[in-house]
C-alpha atoms as a PDB file:
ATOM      1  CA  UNK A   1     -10.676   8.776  17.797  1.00  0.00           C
ATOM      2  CA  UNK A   2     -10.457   5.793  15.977  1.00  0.00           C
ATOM      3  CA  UNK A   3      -9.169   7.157  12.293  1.00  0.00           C
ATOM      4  CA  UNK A   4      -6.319   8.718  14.614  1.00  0.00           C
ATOM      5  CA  UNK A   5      -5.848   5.294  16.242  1.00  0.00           C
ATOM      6  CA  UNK A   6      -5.361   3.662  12.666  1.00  0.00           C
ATOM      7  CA  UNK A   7      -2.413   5.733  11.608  1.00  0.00           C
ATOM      8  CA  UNK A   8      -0.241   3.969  14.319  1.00  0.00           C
ATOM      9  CA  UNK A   9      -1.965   0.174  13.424  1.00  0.00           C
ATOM     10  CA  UNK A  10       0.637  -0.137  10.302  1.00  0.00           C
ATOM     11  CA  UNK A  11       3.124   0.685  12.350  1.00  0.00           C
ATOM     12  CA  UNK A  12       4.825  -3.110  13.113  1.00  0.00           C
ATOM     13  CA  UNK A  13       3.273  -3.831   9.432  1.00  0.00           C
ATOM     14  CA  UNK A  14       5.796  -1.013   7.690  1.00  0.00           C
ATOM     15  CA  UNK A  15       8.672  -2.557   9.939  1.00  0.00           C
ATOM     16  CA  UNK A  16       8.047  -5.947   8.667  1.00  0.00           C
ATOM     17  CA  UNK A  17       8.504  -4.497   5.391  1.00  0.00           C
ATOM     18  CA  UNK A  18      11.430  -2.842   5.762  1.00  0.00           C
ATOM     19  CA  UNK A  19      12.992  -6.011   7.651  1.00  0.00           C
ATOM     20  CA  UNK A  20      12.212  -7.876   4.673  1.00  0.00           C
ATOM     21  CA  UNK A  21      13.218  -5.123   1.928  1.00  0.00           C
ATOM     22  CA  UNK A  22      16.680  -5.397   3.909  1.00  0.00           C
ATOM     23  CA  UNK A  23      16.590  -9.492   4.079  1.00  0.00           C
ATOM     24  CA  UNK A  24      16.245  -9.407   0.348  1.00  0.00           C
ATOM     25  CA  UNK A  25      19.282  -7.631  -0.306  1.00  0.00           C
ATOM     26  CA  UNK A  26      20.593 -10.896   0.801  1.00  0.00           C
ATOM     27  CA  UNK A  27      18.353 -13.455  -0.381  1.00  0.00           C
ATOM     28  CA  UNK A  28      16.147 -13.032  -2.933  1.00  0.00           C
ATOM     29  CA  UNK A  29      13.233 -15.340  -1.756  1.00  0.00           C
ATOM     30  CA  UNK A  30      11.856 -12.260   0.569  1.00  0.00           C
ATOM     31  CA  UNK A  31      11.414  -9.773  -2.896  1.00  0.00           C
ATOM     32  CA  UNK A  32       8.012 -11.134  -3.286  1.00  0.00           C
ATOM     33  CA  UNK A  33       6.474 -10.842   0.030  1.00  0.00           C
ATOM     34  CA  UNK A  34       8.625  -7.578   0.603  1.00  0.00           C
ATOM     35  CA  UNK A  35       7.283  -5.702  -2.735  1.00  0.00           C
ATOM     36  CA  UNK A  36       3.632  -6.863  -1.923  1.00  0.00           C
ATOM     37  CA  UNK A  37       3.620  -5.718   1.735  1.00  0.00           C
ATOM     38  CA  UNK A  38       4.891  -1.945   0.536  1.00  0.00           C
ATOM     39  CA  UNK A  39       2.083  -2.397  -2.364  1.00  0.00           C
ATOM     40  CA  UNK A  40       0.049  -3.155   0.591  1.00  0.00           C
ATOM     41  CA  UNK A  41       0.967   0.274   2.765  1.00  0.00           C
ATOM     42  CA  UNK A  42       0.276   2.585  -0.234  1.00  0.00           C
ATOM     43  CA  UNK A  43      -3.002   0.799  -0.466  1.00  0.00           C
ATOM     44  CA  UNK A  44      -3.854   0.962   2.989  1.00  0.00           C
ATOM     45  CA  UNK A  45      -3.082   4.802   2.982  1.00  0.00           C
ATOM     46  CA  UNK A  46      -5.158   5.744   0.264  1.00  0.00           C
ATOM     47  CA  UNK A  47      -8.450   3.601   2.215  1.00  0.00           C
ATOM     48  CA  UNK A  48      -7.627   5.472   5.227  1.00  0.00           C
ATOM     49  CA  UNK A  49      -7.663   8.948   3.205  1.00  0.00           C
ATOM     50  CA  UNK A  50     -10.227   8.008   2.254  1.00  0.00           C
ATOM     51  CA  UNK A  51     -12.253   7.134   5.071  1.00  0.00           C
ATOM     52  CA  UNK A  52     -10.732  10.692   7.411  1.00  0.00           C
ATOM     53  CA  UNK A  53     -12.425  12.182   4.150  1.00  0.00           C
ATOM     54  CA  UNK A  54     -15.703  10.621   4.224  1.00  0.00           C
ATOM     55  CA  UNK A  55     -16.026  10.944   8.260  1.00  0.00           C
ATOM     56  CA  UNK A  56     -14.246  14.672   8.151  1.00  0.00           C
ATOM     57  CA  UNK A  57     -14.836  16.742   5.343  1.00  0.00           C
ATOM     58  CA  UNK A  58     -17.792  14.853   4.354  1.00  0.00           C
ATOM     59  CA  UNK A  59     -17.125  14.067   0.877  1.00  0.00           C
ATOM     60  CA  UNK A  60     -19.891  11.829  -1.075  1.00  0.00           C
ATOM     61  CA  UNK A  61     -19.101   8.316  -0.357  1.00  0.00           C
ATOM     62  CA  UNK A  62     -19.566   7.493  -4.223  1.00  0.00           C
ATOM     63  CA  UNK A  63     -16.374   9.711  -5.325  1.00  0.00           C
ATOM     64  CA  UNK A  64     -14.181   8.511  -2.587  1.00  0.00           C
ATOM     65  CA  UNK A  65     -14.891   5.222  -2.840  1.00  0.00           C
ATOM     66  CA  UNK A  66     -14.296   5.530  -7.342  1.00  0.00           C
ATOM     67  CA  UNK A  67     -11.136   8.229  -6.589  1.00  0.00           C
ATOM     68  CA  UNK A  68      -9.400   4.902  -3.901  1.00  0.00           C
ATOM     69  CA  UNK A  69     -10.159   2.194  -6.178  1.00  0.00           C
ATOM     70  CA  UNK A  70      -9.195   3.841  -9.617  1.00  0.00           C
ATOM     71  CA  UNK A  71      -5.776   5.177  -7.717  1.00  0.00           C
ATOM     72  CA  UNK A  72      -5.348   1.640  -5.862  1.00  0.00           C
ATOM     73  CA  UNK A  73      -6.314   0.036  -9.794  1.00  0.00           C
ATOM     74  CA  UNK A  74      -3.447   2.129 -11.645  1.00  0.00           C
ATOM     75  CA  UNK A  75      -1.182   1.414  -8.844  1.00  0.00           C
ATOM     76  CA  UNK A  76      -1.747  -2.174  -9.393  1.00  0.00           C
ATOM     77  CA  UNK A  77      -0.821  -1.980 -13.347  1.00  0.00           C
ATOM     78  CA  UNK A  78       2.099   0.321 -12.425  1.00  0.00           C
ATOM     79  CA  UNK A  79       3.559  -2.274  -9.922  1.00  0.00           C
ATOM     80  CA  UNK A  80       2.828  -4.786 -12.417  1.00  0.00           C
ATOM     81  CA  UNK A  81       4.727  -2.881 -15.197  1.00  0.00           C
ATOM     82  CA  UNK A  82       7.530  -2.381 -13.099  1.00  0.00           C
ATOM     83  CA  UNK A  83       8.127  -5.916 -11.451  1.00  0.00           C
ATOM     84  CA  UNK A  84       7.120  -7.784 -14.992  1.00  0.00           C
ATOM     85  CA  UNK A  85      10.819  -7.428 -16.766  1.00  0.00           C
ATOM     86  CA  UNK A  86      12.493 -10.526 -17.772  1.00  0.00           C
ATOM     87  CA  UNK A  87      15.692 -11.811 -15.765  1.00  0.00           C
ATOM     88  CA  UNK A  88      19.409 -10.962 -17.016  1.00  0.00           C
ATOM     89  CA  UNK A  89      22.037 -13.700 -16.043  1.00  0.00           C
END
């Protein structure tokens, strides 16, 4: 009852971040806080995956927990990679 319960928590969260995705179109200050919020929502949905698969299927904790944080690791260096390039005037 309470996994199900968590899908609709990140609800107001994913607004935010589209509010501010759309607010940066304008002014650039919000990029920041708008790219680490939707860095936040893929994280968020690969700890809930995989916590329904721990309590559900019941996976061993060990390889869930080292499948989340090497995904949520090469995420990281992918969203680092992509966001790193130097400004053009």
């Amino acid at each position: 009852m309470i996994l199900e319960a968590l899908l609709f928590v990140f609800f107001p969260l994913a607004l935010l971040a589209t509010g501010l995705s759309h607010a940066a179109e304008k002014d650039e200050r919000w990029l920041g806080l708008a790219s680490a919020l939707v860095l936040f929502e893929f994280f968020y949905t690969l700890a809930l995956g995989g916590g329904i698969s721990i309590a559900i299927q019941v996976r061993p904790r060990i390889a869930v927990c080292a499948t989340v944080f090497s995904s949520m690791v090469v995420i990281t260096f992918a969203w680092s990679l992509m966001f790193s390039h130097p400004e053009v005037c």
